[in-house]
N, C-alpha and C. Protein backbone atom coordinates (compact mmCIF):
# COMPACT_ATOMS: atom_id res chain seq x y z
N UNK A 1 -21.18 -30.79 5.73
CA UNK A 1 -19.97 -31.55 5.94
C UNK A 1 -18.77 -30.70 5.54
N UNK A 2 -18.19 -31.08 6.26
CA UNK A 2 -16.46 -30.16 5.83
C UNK A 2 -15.31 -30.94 5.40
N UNK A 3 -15.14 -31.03 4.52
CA UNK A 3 -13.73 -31.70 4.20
C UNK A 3 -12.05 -31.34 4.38
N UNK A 4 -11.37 -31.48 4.70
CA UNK A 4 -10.12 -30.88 4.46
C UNK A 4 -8.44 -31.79 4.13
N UNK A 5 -7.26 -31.39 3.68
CA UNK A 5 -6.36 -32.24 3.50
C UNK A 5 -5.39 -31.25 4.11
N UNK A 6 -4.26 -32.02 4.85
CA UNK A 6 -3.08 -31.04 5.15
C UNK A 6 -1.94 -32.16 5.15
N UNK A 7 -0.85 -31.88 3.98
CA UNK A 7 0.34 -33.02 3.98
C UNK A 7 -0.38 -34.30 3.71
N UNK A 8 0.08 -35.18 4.67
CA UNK A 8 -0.74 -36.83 4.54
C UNK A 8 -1.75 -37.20 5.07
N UNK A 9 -2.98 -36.26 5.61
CA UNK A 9 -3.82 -36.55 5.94
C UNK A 9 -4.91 -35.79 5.77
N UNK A 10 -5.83 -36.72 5.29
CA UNK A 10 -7.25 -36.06 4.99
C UNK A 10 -7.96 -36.12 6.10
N UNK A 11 -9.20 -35.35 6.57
CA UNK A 11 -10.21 -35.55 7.51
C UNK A 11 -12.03 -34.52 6.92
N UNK A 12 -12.84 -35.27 7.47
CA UNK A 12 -14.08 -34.80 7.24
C UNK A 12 -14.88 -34.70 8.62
N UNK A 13 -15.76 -33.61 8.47
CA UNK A 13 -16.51 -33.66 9.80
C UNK A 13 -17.72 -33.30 9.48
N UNK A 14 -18.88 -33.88 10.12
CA UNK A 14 -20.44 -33.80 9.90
C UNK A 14 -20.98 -32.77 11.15
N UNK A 15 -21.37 -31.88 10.93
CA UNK A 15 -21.96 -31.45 11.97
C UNK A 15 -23.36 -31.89 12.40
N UNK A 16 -23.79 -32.46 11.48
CA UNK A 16 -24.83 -33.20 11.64
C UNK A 16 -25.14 -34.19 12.76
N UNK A 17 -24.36 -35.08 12.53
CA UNK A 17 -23.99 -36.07 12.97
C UNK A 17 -22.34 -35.73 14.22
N UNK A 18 -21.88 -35.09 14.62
CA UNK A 18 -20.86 -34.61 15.42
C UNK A 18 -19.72 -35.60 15.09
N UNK A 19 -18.89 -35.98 14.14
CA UNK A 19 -18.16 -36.79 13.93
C UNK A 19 -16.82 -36.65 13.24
N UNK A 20 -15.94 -36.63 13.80
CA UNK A 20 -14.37 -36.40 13.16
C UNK A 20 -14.01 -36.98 12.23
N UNK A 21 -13.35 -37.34 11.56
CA UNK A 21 -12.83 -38.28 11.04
C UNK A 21 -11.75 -38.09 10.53
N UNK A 22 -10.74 -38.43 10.56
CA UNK A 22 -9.28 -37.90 10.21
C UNK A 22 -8.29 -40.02 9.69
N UNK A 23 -7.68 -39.67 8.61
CA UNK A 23 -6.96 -40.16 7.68
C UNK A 23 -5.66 -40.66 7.16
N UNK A 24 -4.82 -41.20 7.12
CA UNK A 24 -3.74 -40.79 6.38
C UNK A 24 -4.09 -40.94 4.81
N UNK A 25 -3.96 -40.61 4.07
CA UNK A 25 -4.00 -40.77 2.78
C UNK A 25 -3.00 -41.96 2.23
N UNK A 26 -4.04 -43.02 1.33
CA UNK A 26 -3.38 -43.82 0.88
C UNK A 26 -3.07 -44.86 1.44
N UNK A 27 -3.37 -44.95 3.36
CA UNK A 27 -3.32 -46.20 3.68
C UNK A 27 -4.16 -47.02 3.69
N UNK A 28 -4.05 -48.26 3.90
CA UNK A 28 -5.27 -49.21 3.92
C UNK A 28 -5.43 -49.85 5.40
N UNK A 29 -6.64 -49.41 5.99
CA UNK A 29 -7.16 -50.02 6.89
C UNK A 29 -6.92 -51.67 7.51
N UNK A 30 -6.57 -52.01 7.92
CA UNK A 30 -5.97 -53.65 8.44
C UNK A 30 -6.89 -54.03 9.46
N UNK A 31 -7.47 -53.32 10.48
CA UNK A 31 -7.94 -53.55 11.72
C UNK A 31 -8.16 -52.24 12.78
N UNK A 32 -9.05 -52.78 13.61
CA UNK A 32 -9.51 -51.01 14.22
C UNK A 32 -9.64 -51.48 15.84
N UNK A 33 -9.74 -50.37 16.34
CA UNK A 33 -9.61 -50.67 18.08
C UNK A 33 -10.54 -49.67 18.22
N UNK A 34 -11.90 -49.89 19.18
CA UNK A 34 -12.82 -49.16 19.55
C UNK A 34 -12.74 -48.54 20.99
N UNK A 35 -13.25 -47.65 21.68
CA UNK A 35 -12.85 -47.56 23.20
C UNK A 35 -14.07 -46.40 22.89
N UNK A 36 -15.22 -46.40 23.57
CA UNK A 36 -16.34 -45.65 23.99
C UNK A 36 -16.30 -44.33 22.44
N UNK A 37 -16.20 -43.09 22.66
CA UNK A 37 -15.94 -42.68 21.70
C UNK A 37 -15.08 -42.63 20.23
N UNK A 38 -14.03 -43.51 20.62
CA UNK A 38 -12.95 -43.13 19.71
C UNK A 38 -12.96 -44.36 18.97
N UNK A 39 -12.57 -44.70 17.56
CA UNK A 39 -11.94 -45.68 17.01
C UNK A 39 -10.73 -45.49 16.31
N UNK A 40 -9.67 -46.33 16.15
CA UNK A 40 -8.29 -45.90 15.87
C UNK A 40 -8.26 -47.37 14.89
N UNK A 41 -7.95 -46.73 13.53
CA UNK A 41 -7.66 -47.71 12.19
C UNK A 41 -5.85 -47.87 12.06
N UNK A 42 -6.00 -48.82 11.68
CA UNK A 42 -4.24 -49.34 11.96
C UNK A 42 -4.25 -50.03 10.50
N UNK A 43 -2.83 -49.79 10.12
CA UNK A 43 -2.40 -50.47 8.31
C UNK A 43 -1.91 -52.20 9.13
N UNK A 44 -1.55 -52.67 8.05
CA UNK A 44 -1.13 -54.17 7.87
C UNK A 44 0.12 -54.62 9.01
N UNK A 45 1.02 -53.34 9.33
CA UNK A 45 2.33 -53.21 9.78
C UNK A 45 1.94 -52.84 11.60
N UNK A 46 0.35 -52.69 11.35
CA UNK A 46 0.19 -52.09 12.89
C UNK A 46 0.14 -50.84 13.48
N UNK A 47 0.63 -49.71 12.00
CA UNK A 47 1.11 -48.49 12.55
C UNK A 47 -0.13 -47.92 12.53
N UNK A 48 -1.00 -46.64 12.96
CA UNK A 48 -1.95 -45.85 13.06
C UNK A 48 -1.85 -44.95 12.13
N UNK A 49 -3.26 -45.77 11.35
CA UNK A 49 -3.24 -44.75 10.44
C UNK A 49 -4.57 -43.34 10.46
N UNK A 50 -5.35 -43.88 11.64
CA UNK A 50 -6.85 -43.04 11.20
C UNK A 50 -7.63 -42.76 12.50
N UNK A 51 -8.25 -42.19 12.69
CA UNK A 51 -9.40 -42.21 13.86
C UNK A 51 -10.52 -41.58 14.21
N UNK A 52 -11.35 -42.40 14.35
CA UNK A 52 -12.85 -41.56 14.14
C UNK A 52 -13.54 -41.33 15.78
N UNK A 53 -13.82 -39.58 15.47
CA UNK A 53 -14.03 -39.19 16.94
C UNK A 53 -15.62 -38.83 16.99
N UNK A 54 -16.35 -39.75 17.90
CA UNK A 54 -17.93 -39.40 17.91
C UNK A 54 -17.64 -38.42 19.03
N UNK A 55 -19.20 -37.71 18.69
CA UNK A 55 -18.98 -36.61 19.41
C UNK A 55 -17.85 -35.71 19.97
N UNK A 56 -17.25 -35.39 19.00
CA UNK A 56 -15.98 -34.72 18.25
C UNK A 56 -16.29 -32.95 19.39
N UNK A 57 -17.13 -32.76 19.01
CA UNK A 57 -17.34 -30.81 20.18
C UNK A 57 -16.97 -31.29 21.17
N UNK A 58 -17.97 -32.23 22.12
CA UNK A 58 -17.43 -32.69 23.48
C UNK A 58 -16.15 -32.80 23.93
N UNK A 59 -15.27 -33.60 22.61
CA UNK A 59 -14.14 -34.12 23.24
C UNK A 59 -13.38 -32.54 22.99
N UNK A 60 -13.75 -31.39 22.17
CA UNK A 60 -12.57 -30.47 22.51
C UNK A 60 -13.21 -29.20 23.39
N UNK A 61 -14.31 -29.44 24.03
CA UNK A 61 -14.16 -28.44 24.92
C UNK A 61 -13.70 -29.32 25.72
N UNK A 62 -13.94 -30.53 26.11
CA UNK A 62 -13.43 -31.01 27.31
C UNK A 62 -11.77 -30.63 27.25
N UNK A 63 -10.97 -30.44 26.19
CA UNK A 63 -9.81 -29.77 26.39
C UNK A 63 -9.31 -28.07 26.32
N UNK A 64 -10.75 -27.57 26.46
CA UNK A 64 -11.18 -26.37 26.80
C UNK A 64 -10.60 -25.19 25.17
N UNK A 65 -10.95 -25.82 23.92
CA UNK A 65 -11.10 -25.29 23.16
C UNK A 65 -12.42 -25.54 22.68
N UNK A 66 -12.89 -24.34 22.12
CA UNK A 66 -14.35 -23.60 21.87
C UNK A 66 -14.10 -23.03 19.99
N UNK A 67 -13.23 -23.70 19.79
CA UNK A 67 -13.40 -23.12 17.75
C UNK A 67 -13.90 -24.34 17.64
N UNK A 68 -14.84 -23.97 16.35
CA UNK A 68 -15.71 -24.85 15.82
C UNK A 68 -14.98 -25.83 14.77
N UNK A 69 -15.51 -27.23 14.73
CA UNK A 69 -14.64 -27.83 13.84
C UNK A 69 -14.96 -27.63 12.36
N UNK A 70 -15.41 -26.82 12.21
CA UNK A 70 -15.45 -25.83 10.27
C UNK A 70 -14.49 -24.91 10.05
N UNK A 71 -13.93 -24.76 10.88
CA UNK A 71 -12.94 -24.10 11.12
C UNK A 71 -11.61 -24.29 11.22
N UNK A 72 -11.09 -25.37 11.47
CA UNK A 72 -10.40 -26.66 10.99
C UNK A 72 -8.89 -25.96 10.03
N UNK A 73 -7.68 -25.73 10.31
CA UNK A 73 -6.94 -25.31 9.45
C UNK A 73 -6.15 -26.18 8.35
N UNK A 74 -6.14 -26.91 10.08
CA UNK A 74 -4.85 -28.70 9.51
C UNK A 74 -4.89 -29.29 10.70
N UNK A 75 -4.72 -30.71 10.69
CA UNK A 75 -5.49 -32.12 11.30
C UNK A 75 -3.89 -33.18 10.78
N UNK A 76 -3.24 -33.51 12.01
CA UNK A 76 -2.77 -35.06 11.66
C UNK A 76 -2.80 -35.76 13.17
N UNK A 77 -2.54 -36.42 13.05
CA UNK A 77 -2.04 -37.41 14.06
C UNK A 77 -0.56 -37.99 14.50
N UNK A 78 -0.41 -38.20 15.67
CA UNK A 78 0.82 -38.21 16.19
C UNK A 78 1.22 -39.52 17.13
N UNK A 79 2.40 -40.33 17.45
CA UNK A 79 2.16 -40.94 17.81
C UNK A 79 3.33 -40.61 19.00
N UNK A 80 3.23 -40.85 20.33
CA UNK A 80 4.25 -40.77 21.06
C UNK A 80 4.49 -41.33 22.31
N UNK A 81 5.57 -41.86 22.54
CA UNK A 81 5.72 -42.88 23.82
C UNK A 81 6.22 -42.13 25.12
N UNK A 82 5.46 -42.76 25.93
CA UNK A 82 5.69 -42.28 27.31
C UNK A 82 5.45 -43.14 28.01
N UNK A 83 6.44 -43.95 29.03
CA UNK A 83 6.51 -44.55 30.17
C UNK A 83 6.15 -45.91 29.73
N UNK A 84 6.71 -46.34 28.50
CA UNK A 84 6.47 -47.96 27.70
C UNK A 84 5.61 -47.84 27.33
N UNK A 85 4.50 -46.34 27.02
CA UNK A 85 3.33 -46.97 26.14
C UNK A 85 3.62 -45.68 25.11
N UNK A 86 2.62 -46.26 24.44
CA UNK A 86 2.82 -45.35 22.49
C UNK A 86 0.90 -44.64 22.95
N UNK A 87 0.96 -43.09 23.16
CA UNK A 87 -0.10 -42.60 23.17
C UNK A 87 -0.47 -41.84 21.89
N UNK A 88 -1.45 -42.12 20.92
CA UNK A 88 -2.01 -41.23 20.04
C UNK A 88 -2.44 -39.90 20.36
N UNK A 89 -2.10 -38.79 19.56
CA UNK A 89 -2.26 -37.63 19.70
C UNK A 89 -3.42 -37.05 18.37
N UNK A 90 -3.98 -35.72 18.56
CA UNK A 90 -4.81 -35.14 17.33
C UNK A 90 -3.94 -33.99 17.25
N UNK A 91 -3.30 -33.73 16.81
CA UNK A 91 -2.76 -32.43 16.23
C UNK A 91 -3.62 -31.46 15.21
N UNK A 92 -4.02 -30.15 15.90
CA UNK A 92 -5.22 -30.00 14.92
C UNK A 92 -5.03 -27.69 15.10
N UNK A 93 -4.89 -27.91 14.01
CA UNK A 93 -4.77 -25.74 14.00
C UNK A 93 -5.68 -25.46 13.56
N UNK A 94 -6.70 -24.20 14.12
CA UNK A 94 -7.48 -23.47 13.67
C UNK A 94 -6.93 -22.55 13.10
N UNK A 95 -8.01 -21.93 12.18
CA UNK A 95 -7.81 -20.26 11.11
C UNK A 95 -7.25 -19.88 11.75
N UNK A 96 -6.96 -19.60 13.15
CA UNK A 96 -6.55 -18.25 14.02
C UNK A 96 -4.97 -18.84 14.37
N UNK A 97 -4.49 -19.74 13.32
CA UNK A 97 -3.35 -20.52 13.86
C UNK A 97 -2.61 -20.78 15.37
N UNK A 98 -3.30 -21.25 16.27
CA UNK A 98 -2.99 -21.90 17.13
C UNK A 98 -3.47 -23.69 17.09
N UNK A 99 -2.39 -24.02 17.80
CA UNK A 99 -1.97 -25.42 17.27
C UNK A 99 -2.06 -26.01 18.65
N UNK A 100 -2.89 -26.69 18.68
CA UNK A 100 -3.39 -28.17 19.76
C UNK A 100 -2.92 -29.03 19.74
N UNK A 101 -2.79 -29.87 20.79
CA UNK A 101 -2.46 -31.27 21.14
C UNK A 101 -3.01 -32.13 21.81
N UNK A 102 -4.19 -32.70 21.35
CA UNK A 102 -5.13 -33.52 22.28
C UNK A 102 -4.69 -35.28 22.55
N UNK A 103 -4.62 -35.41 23.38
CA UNK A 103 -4.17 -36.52 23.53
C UNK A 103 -5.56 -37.20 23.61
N UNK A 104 -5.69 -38.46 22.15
CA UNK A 104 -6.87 -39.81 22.47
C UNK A 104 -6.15 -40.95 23.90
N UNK A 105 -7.86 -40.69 24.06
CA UNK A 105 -7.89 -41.57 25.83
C UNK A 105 -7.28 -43.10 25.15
N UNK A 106 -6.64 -43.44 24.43
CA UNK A 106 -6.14 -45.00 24.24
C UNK A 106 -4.98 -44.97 24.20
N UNK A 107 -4.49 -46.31 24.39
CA UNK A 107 -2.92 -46.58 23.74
C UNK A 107 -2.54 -47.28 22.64
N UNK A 108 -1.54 -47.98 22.29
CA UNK A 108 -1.62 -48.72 21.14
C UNK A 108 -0.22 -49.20 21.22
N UNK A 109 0.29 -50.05 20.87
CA UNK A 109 1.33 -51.14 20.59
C UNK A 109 2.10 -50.15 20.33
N UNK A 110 3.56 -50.54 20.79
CA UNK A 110 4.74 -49.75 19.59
C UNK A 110 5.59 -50.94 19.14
């Protein structure tokens, strides 16, 4: 398992088990939204705080990155609106500091 923290968010990943998991630190879970792979944890206020990615490899070659998630520099999440909807993002840098932007297949309230 790999652990890591960067700013306000913690995340862990199992290679075992292929599973993301990314955090904000300190919030408390209120309610969660599932959609095939992904689940997205939301605080009391609604805002996004967390999201757990099964089969975590799949979803980043499918955005045609190939670094392994042990490798992992820094991990948050992002939230951003386009065309009346609020799309969650993974913001995530490898050792080799290049910096991603994967957009999760859901939306979510703004």
């Amino acid at each position: 398992m790999v652990i890591g923290q960067t700013g306000s968010y913690r995340w862990d990943y199992s290679e075992r088990s292929d599973i993301l998991n990314v955090h904000r630190i300190g919030a408390l879970n209120a309610g969660s939204a599932e959609s095939e792979d992904f689940t997205l944890d939301f605080d009391d206020a609604g805002h996004l705080i967390g999201v757990e990615i099964l089969n975590a490899r799949a979803f980043l070659h499918a955005h045609g990155i190939t670094d392994t998630l042990t490798d992992i520099e820094s991990l948050e999440l992002i939230v951003r609106e386009a065309r009346g909807q609020a799309i969650p993002y993974l913001k995530l840098t490898f050792h080799d500091h290049v910096e991603h932007l994967l957009p999760i297949p859901m939306t979510v309230a703004v």
